[in-house]
Protein backbone atom coordinates (compact mmCIF):
# COMPACT_ATOMS: atom_id res chain seq x y z
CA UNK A 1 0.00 0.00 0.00
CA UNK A 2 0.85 3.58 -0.60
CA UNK A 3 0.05 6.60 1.44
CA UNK A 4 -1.41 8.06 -1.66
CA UNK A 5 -3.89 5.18 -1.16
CA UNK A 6 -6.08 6.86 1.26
CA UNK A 7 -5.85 10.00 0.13
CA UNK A 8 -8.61 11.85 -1.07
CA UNK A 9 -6.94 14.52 -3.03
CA UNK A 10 -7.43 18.47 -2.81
CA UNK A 11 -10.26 18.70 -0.75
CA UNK A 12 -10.90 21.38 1.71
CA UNK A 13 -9.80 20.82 5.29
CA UNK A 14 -12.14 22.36 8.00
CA UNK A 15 -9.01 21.86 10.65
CA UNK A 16 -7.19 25.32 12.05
CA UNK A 17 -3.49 25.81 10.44
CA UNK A 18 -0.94 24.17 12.77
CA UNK A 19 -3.89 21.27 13.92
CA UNK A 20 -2.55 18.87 16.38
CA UNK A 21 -5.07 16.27 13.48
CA UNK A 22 -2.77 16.71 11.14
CA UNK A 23 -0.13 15.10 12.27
CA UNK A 24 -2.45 12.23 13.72
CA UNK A 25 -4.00 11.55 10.03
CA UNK A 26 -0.67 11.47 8.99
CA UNK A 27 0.40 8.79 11.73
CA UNK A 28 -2.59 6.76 11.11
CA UNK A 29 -2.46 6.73 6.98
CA UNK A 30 1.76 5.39 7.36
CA UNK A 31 1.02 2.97 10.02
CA UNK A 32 -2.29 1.32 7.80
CA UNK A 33 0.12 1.70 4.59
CA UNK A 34 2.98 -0.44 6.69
CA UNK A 35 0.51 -3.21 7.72
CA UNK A 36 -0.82 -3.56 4.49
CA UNK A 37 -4.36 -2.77 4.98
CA UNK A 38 -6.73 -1.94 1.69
CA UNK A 39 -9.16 1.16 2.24
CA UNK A 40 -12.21 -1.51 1.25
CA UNK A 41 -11.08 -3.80 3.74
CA UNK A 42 -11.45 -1.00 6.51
CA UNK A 43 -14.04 1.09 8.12
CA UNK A 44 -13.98 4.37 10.26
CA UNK A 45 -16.52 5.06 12.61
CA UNK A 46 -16.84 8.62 14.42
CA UNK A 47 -19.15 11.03 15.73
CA UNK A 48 -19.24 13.98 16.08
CA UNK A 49 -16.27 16.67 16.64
CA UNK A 50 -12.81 18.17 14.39
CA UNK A 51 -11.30 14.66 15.51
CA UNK A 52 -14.29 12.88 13.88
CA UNK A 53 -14.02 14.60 10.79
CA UNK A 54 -10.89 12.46 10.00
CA UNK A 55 -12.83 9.87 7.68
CA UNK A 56 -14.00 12.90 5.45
CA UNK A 57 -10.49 13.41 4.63
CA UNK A 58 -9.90 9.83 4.19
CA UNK A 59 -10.24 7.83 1.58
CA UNK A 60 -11.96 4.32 2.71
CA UNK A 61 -15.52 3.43 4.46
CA UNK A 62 -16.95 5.01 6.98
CA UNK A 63 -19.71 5.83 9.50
CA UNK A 64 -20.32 9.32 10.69
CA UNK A 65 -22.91 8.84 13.61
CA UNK A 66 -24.14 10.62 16.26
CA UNK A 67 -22.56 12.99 18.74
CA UNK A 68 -20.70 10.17 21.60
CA UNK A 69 -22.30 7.36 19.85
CA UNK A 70 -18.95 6.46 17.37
CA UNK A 71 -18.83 2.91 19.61
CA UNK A 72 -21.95 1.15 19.54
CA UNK A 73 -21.90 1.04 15.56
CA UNK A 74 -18.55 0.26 15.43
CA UNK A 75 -19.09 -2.84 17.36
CA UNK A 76 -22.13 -3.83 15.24
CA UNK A 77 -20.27 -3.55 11.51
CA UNK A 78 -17.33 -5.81 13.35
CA UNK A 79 -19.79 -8.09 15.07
CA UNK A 80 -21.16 -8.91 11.58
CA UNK A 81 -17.84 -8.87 9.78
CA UNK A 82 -15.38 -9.43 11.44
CA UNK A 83 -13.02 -9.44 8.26
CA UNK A 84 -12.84 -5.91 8.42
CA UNK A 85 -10.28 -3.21 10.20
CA UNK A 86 -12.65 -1.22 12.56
CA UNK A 87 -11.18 2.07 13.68
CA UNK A 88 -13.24 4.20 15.63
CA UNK A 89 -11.86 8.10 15.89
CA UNK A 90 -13.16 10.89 18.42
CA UNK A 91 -12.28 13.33 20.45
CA UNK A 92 -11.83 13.55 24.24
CA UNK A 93 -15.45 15.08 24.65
CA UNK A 94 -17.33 13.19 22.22
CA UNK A 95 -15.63 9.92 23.65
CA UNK A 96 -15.36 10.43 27.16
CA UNK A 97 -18.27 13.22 28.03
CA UNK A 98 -20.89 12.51 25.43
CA UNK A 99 -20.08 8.95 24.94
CA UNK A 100 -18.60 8.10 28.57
CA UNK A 101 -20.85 5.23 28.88
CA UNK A 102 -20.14 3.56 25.75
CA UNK A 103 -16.26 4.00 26.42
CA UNK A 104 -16.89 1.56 29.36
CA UNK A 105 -19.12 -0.91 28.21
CA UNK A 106 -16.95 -1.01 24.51
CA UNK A 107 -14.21 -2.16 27.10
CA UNK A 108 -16.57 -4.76 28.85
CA UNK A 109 -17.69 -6.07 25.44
CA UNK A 110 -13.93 -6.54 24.00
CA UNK A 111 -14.89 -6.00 20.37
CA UNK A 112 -11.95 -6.68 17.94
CA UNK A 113 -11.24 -2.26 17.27
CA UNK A 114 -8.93 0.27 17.56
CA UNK A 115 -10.39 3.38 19.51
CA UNK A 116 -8.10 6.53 18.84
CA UNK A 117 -9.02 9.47 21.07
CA UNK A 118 -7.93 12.73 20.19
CA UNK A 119 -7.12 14.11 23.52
CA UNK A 120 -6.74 18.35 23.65
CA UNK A 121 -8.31 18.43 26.80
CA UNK A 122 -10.85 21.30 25.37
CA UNK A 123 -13.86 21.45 22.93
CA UNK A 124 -12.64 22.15 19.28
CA UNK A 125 -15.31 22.09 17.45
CA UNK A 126 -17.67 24.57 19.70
CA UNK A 127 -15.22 27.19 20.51
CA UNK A 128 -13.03 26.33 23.50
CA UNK A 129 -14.87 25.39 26.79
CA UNK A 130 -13.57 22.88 28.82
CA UNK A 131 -14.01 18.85 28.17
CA UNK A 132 -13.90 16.22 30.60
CA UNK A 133 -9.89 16.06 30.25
CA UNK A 134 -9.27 19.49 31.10
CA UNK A 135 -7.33 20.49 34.01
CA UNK A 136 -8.53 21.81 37.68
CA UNK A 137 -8.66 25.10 37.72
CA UNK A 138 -8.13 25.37 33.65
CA UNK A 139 -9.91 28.95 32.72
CA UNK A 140 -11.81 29.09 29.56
CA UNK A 141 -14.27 31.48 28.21
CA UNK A 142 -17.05 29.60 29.58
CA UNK A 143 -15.30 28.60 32.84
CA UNK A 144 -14.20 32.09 33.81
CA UNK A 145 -13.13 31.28 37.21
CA UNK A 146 -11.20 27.93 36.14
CA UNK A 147 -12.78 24.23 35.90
CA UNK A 148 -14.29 23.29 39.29
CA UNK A 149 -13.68 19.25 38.38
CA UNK A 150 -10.88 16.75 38.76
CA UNK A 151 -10.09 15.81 34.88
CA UNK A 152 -11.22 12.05 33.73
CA UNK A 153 -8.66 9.73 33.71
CA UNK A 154 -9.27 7.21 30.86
CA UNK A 155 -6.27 5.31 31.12
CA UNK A 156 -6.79 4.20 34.90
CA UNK A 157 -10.20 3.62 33.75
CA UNK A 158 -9.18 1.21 31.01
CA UNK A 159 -6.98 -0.47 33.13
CA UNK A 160 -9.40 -1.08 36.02
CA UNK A 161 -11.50 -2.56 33.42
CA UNK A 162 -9.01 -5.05 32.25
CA UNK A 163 -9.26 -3.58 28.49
CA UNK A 164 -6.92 -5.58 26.07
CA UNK A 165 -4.44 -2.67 25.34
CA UNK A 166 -4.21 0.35 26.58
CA UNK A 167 -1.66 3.40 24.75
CA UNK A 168 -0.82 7.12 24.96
CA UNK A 169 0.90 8.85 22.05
CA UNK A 170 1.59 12.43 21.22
CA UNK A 171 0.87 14.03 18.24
CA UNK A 172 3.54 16.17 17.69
CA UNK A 173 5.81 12.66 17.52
CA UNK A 174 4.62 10.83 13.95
CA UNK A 175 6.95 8.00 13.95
CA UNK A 176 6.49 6.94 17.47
CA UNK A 177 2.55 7.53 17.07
CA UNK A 178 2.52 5.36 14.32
CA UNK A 179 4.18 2.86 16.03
CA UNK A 180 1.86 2.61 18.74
CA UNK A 181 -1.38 3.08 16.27
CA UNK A 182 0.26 -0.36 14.42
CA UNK A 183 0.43 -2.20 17.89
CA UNK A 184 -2.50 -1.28 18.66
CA UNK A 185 -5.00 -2.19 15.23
CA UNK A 186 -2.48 -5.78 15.20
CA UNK A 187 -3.79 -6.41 19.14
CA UNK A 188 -7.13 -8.79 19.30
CA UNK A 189 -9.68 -6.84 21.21
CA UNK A 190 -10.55 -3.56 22.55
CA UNK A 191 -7.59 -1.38 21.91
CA UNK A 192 -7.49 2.04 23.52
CA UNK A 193 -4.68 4.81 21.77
CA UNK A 194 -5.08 7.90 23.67
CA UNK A 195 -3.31 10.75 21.81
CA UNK A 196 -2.39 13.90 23.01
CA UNK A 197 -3.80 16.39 20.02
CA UNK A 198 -3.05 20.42 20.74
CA UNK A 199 -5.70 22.59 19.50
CA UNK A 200 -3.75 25.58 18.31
CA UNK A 201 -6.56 27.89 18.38
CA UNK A 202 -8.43 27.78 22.22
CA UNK A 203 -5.45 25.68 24.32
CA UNK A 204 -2.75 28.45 24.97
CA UNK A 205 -2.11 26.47 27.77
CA UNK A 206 -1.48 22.70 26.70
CA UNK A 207 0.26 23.30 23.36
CA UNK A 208 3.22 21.65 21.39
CA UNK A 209 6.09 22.49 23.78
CA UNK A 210 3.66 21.96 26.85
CA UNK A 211 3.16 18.46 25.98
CA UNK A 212 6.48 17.71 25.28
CA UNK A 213 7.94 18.89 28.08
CA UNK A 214 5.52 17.41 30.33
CA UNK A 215 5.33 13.69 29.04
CA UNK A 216 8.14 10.94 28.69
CA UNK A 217 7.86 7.25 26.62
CA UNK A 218 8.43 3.86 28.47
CA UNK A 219 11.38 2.78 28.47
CA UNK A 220 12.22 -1.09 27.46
CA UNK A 221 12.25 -1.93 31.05
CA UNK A 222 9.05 -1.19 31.58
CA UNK A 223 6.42 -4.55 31.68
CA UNK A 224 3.26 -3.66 30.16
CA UNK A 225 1.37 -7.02 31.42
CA UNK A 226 2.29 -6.11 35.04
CA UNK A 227 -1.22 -4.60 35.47
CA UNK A 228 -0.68 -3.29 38.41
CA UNK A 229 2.22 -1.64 37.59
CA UNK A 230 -0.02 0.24 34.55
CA UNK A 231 -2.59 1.31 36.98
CA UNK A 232 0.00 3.00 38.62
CA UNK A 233 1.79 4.16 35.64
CA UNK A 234 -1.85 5.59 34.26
CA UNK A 235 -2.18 7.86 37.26
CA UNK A 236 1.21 9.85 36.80
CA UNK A 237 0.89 13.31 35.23
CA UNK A 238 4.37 14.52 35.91
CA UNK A 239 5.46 13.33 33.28
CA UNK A 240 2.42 11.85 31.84
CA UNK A 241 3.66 7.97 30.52
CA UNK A 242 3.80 7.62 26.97
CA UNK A 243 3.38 4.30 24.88
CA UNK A 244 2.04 1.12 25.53
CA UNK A 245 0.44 1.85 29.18
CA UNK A 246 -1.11 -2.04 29.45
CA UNK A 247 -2.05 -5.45 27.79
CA UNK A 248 -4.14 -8.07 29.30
CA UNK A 249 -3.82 -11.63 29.28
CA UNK A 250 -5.49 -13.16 25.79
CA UNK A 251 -9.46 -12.73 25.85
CA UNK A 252 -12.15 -13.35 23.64
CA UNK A 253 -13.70 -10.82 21.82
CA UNK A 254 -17.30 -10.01 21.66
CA UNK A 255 -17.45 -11.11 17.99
CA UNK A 256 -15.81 -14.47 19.33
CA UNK A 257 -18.54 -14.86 22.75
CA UNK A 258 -21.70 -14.27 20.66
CA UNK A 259 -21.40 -17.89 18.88
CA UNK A 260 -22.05 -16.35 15.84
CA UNK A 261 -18.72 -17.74 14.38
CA UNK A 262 -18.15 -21.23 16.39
CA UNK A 263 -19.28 -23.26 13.09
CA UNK A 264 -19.63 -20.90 10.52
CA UNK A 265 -16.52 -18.63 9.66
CA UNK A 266 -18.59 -16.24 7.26
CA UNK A 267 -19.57 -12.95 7.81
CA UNK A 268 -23.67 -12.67 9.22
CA UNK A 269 -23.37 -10.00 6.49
CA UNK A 270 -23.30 -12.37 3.46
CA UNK A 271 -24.79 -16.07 5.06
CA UNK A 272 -28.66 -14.84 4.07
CA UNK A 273 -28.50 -14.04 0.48
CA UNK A 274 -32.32 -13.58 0.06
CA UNK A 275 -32.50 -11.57 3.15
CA UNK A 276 -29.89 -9.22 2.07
CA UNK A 277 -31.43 -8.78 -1.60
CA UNK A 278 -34.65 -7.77 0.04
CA UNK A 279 -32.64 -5.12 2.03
CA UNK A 280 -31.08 -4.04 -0.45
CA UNK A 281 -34.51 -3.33 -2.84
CA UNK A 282 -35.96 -1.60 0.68
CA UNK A 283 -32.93 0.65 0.99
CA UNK A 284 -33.24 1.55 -2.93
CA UNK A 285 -37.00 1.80 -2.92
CA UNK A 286 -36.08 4.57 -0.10
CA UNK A 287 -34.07 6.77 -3.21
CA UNK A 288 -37.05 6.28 -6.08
């Protein structure tokens, strides 16, 4: 595969000059052309936000649902084939404010995708308030006298939950990001990448230099299936930890526990033929 693969040519790009998304479409496109994977043989599922408007600007299928609702269809197009790559891209508000309670039952289910959050720790799209991942005390336009909350922690979540990988990248890196992105769509299960993003335009505070100064990657000692140890490691934030936080012991996935696939290896998509033909003149009857 070839970068130029998934690109969709000169199109016009809603994202701020200097986006912290750049970079991350960039990380995502080299580490899909590395493992090989064809645009029809993948799917990318967001909702709604400037971090879910990376499958307009890509070239492959995709769902654009409903404001913190990127998860539950994701699991439903792998659940009935699971031959596809399933990414699922959002941004620290859609995924962990609007969508909170699908971010924690994805992890219970264990479907077989790759959930990149876009983490500014501010809303993008609607001007610059604070999100759940912004900081105590964090002053915004809306929060005059500074954020009243403790920020969400998603990685200690994760881990708590025993999710199949958990990962924290950094935008303004590529090649490591890319790296981790590659780990994480090759690991069976739930996969969490949560990637520092600045937003150029309403974070003065956490910008480029802020997060590099204030985050450091694993080193090789480090034992990612020491669980334990991650927990711990998830709930430092000077530096925040970045790479490959956690990975649990091999687990089903959801696709696997439903028993839709114990005999029958095919997709649910194509085993009714009839069924799907009738679907099909419905969904075409709906354009006439």
């Amino acid at each position: 595969m070839k970068s130029s693969d998934y690109d969709m040519g000169n199109i016009d790009i809603a994202w701020c000059p200097g986006c912290g998304n750049f970079s991350i479409i960039k990380s995502l496109t080299n580490a899909l052309k590395e493992l090989n994977i064809h645009p029809k043989d993948l799917v990318v599922v967001s909702g709604i936000g400037q971090a879910a408007k990376i499958p307009h600007y890509f070239r492959t299928n995709f769902f654009n649902g409903l404001h913190g609702r990127a998860l539950p269809p994701a699991t439903a197009i792998k659940a009935v084939n699971p031959q596809l790559t399933v990414i699922v891209e959002s941004g620290d508000g859609d995924m962990y404010g609007e969508g909170g309670n699908h971010f924690l039952h994805a992890i219970r289910r264990n479907p077989d995708i790759t959930n990149i959050i876009h983490n500014n720790m501010i809303y993008g799209l609607t001007k610059g308030q604070a999100s759940p991942t912004s900081s105590f005390g964090f002053k915004t336009l809306v929060q005059v006298q500074g954020v009243i909350l403790e920020p969400f922690n998603p990685l200690s979540l994760a881990v708590s939950q025993n999710a199949s990988f958990v990962a924290r990248a950094f935008a303004g890196d590529i090649d490591q990001t890319k790296e981790i992105l590659k780990k994480a769509v090759q690991r069976q299960g739930y996969s969490l990448v949560d990637i520092f993003q600045p937003c150029v335009s309403f974070n003065k505070v956490n910008t480029f230099k802020w997060f590099k100064e204030n985050t450091s990657y694993l080193d090789e000692s480090y034992d990612p299936e020491d669980r334990k140890a991650a927990f711990e490691k998830s709930l430092e934030t000077n530096p925040f930890a970045l790479g490959v936080i956690y990975k649990s012991p091999k687990k089903n996935t959801y696709e696997q526990n439903t028993g839709f696939y114990t005999k029958d290896k095919n997709p649910l998509v194509f085993r009714n033929k009839k069924r799907n033909e009738k679907l099909d003149r419905l969904i075409k009857s709906s354009f006439s």
